[in-house]
PDB file of N, CA and C in Angstrom:
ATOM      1  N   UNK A   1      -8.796   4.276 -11.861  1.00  0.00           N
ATOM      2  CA  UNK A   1      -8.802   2.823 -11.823  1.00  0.00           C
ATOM      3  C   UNK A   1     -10.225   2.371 -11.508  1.00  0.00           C
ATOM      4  N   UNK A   2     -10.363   1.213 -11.909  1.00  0.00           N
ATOM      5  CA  UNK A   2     -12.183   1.079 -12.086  1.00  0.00           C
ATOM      6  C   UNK A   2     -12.054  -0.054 -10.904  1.00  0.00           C
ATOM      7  N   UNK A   3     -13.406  -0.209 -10.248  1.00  0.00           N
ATOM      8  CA  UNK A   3     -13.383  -1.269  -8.890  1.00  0.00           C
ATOM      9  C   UNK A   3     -12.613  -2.633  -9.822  1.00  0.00           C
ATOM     10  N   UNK A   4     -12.621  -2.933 -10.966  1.00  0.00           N
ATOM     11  CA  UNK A   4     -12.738  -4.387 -11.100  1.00  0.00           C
ATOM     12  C   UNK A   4     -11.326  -4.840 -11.595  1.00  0.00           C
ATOM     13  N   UNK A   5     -10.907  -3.701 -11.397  1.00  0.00           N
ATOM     14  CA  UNK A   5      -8.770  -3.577 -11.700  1.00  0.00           C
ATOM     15  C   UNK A   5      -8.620  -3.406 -10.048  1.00  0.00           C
ATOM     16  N   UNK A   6      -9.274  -3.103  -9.078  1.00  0.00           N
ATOM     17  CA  UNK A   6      -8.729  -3.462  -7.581  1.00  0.00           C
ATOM     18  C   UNK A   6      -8.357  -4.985  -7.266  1.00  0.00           C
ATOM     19  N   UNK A   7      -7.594  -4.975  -6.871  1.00  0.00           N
ATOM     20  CA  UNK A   7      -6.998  -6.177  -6.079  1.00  0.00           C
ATOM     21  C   UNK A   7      -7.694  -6.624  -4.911  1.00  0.00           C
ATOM     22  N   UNK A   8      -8.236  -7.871  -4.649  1.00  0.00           N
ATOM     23  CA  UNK A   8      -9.318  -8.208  -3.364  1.00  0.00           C
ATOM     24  C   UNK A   8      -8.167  -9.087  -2.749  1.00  0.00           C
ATOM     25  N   UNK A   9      -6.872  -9.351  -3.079  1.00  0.00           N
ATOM     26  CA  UNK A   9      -6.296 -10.102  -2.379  1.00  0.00           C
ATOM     27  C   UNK A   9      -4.750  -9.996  -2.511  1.00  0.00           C
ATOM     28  N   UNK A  10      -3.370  -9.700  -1.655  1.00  0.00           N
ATOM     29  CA  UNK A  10      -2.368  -9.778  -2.112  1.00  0.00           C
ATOM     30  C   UNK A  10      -1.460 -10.398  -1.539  1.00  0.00           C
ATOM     31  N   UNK A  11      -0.725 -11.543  -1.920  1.00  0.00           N
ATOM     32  CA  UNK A  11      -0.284 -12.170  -0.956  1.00  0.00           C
ATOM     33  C   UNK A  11      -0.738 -13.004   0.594  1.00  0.00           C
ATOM     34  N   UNK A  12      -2.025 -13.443   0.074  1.00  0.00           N
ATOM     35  CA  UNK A  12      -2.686 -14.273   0.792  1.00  0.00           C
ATOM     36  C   UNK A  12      -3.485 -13.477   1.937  1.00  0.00           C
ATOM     37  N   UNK A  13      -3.390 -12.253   1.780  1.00  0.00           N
ATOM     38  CA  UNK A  13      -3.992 -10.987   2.748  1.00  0.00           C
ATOM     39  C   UNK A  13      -5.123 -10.045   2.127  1.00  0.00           C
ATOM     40  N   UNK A  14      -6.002  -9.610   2.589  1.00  0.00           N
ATOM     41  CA  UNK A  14      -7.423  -9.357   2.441  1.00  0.00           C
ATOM     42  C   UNK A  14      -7.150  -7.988   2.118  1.00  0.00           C
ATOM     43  N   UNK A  15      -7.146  -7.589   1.009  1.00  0.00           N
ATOM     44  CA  UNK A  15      -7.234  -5.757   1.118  1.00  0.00           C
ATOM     45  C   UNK A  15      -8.044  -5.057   1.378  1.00  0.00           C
ATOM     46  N   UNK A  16      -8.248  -4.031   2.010  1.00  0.00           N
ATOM     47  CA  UNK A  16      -8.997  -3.333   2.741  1.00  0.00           C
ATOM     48  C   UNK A  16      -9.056  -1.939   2.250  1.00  0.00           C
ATOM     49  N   UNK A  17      -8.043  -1.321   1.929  1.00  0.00           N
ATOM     50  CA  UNK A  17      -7.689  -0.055   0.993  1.00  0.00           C
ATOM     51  C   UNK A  17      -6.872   0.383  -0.185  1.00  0.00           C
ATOM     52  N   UNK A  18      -7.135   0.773  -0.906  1.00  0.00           N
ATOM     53  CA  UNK A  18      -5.959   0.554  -2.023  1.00  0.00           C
ATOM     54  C   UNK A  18      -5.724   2.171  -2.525  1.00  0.00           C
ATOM     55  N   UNK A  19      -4.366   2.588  -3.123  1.00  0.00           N
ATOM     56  CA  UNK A  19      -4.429   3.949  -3.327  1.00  0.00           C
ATOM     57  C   UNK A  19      -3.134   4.034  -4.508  1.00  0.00           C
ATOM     58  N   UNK A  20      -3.335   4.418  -5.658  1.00  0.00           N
ATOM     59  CA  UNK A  20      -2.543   4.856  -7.140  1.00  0.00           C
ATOM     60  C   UNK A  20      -1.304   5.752  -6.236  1.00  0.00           C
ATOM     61  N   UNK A  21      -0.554   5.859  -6.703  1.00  0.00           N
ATOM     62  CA  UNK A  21       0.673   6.631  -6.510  1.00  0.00           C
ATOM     63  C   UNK A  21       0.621   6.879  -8.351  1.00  0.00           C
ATOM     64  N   UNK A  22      -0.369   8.291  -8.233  1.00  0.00           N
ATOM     65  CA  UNK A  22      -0.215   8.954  -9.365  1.00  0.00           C
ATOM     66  C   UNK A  22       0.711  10.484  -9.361  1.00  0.00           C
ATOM     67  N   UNK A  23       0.798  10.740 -10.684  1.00  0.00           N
ATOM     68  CA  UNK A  23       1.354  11.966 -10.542  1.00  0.00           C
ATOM     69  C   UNK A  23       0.977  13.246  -9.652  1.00  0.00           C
ATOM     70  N   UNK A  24      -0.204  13.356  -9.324  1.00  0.00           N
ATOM     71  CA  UNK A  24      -0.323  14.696  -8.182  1.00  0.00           C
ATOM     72  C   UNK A  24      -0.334  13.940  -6.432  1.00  0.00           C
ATOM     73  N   UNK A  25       0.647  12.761  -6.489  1.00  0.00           N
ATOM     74  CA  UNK A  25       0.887  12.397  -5.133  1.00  0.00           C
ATOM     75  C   UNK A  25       2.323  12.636  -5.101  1.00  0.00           C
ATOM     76  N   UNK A  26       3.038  13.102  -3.970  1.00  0.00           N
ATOM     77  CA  UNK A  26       3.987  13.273  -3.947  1.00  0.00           C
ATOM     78  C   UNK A  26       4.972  12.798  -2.245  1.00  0.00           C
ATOM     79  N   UNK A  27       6.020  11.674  -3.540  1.00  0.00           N
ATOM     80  CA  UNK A  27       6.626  10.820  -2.162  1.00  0.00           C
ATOM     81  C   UNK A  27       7.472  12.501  -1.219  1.00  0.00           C
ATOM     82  N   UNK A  28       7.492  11.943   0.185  1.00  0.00           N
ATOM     83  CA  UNK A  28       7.721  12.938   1.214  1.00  0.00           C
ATOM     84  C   UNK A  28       9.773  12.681   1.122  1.00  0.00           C
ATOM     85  N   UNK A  29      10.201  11.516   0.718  1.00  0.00           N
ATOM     86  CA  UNK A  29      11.112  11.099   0.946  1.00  0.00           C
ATOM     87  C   UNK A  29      11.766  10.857   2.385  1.00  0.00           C
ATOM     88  N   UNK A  30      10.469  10.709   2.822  1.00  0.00           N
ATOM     89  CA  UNK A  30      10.683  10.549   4.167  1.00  0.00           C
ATOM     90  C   UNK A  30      11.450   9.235   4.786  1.00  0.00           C
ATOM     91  N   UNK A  31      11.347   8.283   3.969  1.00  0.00           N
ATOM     92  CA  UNK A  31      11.776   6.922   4.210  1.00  0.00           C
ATOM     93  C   UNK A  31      12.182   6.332   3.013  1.00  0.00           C
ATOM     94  N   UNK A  32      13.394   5.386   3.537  1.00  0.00           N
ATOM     95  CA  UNK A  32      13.801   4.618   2.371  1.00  0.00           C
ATOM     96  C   UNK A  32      13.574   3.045   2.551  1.00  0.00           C
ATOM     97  N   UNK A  33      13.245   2.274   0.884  1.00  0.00           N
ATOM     98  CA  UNK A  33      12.702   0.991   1.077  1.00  0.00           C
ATOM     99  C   UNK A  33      14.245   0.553   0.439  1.00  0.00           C
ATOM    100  N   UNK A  34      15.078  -0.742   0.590  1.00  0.00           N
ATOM    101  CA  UNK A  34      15.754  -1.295   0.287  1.00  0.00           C
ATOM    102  C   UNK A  34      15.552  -2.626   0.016  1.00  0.00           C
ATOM    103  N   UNK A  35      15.105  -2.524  -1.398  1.00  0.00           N
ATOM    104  CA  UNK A  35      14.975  -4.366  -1.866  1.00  0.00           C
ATOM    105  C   UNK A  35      15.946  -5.431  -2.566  1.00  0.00           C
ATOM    106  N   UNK A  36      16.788  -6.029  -1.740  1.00  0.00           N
ATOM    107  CA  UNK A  36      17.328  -6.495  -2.794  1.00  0.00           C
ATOM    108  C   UNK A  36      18.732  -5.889  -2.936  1.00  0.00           C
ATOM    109  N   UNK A  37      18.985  -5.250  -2.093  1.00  0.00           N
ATOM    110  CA  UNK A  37      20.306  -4.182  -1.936  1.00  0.00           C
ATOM    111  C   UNK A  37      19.965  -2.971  -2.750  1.00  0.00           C
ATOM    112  N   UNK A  38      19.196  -2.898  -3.149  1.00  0.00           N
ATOM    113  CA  UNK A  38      18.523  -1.438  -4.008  1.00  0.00           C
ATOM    114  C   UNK A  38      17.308  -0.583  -3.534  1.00  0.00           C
ATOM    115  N   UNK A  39      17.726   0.411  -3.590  1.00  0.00           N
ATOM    116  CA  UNK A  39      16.785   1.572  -3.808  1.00  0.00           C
ATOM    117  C   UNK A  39      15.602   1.469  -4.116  1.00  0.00           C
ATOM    118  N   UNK A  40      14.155   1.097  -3.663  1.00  0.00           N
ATOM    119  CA  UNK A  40      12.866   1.128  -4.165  1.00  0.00           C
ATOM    120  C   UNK A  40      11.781   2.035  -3.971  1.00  0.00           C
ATOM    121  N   UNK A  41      11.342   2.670  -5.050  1.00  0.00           N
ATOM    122  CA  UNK A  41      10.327   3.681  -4.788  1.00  0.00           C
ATOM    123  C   UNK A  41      10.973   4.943  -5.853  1.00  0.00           C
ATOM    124  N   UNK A  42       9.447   5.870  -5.359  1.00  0.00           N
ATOM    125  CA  UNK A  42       8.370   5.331  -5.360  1.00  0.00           C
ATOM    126  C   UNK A  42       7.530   4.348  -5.690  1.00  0.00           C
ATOM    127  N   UNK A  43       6.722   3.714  -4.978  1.00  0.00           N
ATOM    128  CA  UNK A  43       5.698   3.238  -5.600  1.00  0.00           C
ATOM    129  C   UNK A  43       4.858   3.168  -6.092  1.00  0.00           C
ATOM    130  N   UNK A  44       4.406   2.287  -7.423  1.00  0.00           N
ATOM    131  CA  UNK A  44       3.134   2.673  -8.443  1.00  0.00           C
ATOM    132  C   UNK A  44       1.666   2.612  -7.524  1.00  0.00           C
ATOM    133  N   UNK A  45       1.999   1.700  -6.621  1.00  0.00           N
ATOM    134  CA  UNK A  45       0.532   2.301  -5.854  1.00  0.00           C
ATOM    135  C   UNK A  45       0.968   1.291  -4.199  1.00  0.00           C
ATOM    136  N   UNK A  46      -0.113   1.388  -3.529  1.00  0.00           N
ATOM    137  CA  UNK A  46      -0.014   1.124  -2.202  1.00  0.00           C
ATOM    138  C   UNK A  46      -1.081   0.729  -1.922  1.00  0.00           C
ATOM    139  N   UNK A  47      -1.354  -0.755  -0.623  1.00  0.00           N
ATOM    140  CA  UNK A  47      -2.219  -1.735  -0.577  1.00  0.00           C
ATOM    141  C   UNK A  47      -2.443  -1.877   1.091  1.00  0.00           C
ATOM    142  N   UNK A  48      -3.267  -1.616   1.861  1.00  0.00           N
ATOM    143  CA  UNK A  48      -3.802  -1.444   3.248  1.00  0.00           C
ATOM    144  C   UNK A  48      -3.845  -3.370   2.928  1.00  0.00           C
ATOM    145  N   UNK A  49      -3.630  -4.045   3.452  1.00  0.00           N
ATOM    146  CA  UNK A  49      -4.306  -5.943   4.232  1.00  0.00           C
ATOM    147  C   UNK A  49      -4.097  -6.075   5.240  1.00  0.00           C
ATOM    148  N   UNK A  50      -4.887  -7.178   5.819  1.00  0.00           N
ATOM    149  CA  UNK A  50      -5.078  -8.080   6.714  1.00  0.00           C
ATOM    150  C   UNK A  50      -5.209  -9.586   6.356  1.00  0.00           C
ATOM    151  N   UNK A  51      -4.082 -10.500   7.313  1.00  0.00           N
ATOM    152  CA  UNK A  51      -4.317 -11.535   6.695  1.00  0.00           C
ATOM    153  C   UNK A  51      -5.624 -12.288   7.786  1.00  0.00           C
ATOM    154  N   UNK A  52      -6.674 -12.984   7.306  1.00  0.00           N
ATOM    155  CA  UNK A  52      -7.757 -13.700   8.266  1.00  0.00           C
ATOM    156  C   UNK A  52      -7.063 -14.257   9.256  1.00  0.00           C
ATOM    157  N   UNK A  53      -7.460 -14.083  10.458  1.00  0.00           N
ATOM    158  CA  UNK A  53      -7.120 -14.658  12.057  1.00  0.00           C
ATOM    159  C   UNK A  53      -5.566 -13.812  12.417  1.00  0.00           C
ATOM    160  N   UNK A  54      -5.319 -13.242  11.852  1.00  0.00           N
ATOM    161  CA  UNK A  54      -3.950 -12.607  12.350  1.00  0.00           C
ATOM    162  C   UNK A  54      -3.945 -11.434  12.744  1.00  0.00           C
ATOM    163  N   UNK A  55      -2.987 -11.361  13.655  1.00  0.00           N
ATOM    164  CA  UNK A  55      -3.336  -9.605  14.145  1.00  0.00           C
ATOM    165  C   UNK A  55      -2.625  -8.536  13.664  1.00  0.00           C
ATOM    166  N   UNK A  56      -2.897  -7.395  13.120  1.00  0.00           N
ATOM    167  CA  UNK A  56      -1.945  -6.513  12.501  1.00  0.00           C
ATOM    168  C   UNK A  56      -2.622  -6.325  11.032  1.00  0.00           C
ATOM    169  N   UNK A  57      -1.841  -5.408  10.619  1.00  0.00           N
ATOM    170  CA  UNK A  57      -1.957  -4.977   9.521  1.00  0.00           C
ATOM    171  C   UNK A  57      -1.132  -4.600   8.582  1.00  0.00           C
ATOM    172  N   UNK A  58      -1.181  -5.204   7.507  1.00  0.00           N
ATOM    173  CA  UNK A  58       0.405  -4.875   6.368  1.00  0.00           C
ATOM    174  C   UNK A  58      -0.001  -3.143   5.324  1.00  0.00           C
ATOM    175  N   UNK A  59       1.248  -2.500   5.306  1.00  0.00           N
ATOM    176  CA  UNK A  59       1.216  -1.721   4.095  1.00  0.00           C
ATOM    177  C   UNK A  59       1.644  -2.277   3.267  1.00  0.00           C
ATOM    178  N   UNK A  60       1.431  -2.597   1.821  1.00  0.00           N
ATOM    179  CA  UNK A  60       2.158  -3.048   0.908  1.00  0.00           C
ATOM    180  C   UNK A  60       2.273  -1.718   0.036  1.00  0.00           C
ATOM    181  N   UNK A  61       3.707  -2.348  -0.431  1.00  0.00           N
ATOM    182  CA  UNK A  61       4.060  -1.134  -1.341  1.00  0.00           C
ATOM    183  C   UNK A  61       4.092  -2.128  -3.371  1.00  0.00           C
ATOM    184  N   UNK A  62       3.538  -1.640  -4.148  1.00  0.00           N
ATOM    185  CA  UNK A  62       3.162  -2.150  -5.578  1.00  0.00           C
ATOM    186  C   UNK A  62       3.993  -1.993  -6.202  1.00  0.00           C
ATOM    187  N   UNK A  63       4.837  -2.521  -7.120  1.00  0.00           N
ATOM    188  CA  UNK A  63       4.984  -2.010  -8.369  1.00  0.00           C
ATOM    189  C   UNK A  63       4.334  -2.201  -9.883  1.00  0.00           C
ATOM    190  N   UNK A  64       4.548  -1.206 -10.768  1.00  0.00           N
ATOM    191  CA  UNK A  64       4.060  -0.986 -11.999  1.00  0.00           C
ATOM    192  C   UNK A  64       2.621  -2.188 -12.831  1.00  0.00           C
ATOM    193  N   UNK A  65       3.665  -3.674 -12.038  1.00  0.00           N
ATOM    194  CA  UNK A  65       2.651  -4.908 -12.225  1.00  0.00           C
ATOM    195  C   UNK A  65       1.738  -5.174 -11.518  1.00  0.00           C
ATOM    196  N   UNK A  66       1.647  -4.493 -10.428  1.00  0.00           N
ATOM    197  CA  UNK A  66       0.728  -4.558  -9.862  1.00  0.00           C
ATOM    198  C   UNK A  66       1.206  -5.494  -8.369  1.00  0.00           C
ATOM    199  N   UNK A  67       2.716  -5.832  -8.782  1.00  0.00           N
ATOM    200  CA  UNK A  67       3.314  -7.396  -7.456  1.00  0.00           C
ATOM    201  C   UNK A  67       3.402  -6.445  -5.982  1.00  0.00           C
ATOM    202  N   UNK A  68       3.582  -7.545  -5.200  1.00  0.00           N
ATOM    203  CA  UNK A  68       4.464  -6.731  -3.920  1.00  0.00           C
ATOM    204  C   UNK A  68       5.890  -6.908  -4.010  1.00  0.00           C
ATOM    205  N   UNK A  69       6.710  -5.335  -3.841  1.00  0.00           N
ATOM    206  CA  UNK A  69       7.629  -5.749  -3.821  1.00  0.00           C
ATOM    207  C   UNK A  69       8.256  -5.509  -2.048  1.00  0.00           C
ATOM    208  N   UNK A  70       7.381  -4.620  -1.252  1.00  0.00           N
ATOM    209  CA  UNK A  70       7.617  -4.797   0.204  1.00  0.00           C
ATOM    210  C   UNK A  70       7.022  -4.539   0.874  1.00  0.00           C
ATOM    211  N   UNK A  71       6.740  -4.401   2.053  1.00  0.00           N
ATOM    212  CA  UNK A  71       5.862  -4.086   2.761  1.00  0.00           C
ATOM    213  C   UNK A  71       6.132  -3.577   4.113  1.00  0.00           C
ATOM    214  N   UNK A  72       5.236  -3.488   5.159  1.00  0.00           N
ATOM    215  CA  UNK A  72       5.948  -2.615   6.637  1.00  0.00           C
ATOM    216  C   UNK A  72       4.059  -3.204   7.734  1.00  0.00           C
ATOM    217  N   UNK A  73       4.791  -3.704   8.747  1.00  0.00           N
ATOM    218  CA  UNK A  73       3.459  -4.108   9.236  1.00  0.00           C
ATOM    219  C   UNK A  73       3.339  -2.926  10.568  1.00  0.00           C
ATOM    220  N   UNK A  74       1.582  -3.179  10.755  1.00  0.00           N
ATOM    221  CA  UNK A  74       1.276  -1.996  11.112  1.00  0.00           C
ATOM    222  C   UNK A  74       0.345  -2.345  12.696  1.00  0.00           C
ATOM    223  N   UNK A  75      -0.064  -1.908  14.057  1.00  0.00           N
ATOM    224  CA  UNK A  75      -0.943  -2.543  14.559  1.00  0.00           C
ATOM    225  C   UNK A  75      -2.046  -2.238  14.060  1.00  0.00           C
ATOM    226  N   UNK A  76      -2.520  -1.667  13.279  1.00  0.00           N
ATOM    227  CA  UNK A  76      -3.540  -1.198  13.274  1.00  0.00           C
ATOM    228  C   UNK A  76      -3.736  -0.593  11.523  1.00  0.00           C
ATOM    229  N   UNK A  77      -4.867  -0.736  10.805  1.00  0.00           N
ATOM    230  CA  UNK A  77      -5.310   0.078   9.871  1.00  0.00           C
ATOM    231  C   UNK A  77      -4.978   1.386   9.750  1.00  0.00           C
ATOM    232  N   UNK A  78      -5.337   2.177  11.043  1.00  0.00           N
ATOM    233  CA  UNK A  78      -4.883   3.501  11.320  1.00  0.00           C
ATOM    234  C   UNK A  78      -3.430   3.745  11.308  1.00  0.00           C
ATOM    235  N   UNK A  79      -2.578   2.749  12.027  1.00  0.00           N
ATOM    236  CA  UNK A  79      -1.769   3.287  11.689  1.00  0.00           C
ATOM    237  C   UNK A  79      -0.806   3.410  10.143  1.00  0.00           C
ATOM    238  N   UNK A  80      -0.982   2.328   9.544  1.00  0.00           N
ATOM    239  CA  UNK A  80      -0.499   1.854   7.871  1.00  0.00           C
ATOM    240  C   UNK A  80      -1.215   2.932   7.399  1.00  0.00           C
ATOM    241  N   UNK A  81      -2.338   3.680   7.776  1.00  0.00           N
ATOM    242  CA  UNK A  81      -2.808   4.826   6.349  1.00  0.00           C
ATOM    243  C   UNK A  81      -1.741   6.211   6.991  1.00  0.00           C
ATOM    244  N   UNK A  82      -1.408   5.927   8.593  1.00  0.00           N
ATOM    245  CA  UNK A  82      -0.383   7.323   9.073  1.00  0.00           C
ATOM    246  C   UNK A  82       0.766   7.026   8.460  1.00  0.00           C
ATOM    247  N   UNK A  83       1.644   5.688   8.276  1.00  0.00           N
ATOM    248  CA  UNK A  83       2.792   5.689   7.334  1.00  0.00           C
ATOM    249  C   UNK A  83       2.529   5.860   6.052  1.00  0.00           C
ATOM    250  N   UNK A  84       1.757   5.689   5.815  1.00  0.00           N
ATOM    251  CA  UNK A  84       1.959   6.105   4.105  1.00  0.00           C
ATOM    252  C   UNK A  84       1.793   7.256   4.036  1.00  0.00           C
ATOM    253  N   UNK A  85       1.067   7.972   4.872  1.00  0.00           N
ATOM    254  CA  UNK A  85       0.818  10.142   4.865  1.00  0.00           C
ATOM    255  C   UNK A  85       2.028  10.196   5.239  1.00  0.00           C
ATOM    256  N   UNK A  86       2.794   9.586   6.037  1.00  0.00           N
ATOM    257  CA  UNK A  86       4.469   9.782   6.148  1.00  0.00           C
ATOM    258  C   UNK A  86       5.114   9.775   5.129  1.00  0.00           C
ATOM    259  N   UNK A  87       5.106   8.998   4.307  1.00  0.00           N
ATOM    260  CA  UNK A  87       5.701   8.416   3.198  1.00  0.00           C
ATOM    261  C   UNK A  87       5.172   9.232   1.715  1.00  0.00           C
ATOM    262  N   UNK A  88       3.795   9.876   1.679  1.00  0.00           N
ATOM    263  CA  UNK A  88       3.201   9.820   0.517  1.00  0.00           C
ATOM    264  C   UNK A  88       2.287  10.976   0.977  1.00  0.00           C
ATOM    265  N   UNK A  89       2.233  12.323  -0.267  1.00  0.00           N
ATOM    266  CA  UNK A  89       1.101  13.466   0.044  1.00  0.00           C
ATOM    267  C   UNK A  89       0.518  13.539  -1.110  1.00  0.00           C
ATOM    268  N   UNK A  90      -0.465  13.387  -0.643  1.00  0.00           N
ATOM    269  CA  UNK A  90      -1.918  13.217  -1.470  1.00  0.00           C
ATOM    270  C   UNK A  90      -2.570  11.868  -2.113  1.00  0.00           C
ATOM    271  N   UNK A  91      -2.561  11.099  -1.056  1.00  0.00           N
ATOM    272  CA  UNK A  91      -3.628   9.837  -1.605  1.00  0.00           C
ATOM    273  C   UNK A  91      -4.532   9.585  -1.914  1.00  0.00           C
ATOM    274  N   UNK A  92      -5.134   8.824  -2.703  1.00  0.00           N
ATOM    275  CA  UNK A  92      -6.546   9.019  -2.477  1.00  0.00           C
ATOM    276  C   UNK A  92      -6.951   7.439  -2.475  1.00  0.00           C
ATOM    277  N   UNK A  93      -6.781   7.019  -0.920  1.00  0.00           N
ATOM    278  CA  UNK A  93      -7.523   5.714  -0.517  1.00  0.00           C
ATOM    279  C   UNK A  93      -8.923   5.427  -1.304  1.00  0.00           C
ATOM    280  N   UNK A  94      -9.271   4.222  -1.578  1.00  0.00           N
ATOM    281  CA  UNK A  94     -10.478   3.476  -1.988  1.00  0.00           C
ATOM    282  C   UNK A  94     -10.421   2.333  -1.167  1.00  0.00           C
ATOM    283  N   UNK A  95     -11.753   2.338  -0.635  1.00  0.00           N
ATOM    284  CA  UNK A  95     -12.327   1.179   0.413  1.00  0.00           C
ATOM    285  C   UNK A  95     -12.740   0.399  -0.570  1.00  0.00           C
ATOM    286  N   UNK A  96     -11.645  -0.722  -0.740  1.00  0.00           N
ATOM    287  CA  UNK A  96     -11.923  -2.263  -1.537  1.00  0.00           C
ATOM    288  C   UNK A  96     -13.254  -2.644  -1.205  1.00  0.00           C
ATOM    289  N   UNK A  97     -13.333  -3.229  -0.013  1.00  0.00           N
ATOM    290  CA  UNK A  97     -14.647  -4.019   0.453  1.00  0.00           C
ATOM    291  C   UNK A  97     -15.900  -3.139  -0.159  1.00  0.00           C
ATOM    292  N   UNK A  98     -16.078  -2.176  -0.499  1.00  0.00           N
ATOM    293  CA  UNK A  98     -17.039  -1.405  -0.462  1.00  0.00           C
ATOM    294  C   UNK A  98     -17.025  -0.922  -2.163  1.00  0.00           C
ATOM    295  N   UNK A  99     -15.918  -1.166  -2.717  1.00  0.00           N
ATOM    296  CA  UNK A  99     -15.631  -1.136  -4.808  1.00  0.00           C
ATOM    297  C   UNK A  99     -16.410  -1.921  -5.166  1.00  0.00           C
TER     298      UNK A  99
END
């Protein structure tokens, strides 16, 4: 994915890391997302934000379009990149701010 297909913003929240849920990542099935009364996941990729002045930190989980379809809040950066190594083996984070 090239910097200029990254997302700088999702849901009114600042992204900070972004990471493909490609084929040599593999969900842990460690956790289940329920959207909607359904089954969701894997996901096509996964989104580290922060919204300005707020405290915390969201994982968002992507689908195929690129939308959110859920998310899981986190205190910390550190910890949203430890749920998704929960959730997900072999990521390969990209520092938005820095694409």
């Amino acid at each position: 994915m090239s910097s200029s297909d990254l997302p700088a913003e999702l849901g009114g929240a600042k992204v900070l890391k972004f990471a493909e849920v490609t084929p040599d990542v593999t969900a842990t099935g460690a956790t289940r997302h329920i959207v909607g009364g359904a089954p969701f996941g894997p996901a096509h990729a996964l989104a580290v934000a922060q919204h300005d002045g707020q405290y915390g930190t969201y994982l968002f989980y992507l689908n195929t379009a690129g939308q959110v379809v859920t998310d899981t809040w986190h205190l910390s950066v550190e910890d949203a990149l430890d749920q998704a190594s929960f959730e997900y083996e072999g990521l390969l984070w990209i520092d938005v701010a820095d694409a």
